[in-house]
Protein backbone atom coordinates (compact mmCIF):
# COMPACT_ATOMS: atom_id res chain seq x y z
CA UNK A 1 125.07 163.09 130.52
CA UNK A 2 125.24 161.58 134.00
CA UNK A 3 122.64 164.12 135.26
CA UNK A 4 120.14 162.60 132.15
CA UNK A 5 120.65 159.02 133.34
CA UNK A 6 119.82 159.79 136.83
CA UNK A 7 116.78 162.22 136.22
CA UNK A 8 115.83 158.88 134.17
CA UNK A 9 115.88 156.94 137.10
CA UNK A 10 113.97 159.13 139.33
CA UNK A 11 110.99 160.02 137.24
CA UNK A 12 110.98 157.06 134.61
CA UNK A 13 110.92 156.53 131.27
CA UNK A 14 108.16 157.13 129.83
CA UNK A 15 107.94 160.86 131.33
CA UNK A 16 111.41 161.85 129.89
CA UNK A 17 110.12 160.60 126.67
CA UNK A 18 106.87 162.68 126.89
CA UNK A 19 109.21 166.12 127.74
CA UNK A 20 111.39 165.33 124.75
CA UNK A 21 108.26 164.85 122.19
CA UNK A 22 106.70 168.00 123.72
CA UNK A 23 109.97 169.67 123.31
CA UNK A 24 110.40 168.56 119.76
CA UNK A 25 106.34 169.85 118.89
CA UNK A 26 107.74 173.13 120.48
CA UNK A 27 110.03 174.19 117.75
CA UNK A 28 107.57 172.51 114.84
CA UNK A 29 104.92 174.91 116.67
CA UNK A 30 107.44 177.77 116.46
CA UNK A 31 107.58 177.08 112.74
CA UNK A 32 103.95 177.30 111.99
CA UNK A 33 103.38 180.51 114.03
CA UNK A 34 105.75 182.33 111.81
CA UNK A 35 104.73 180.65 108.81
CA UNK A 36 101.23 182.10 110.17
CA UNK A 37 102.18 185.42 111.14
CA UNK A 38 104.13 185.97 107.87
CA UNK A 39 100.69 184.58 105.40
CA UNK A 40 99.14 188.15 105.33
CA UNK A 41 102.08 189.79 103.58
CA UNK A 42 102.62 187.15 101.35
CA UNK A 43 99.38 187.14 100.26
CA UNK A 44 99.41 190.76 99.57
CA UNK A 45 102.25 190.75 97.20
């Protein structure tokens, strides 16, 4: 926790903020790509 608070001090706010939303959009993207890859063969059956 202490190593948050101080990487928070060194680069600011708003730029931890911005890695956490991209890192949240990284798993939602995750999501889609499988819903994606598995379309095909659900379409088939």
């Amino acid at each position: 926790m202490e190593s948050i608070i101080s990487f928070v001090s060194e680069v600011g706010f708003p730029i931890v903020v911005t890695m956490y939303l991209l890192y949240r959009i990284e798993t939602k993207l995750d999501a889609v790509i499988t819903s994606i890859q598995t379309l095909p063969r659900q379409l088939k059956e």
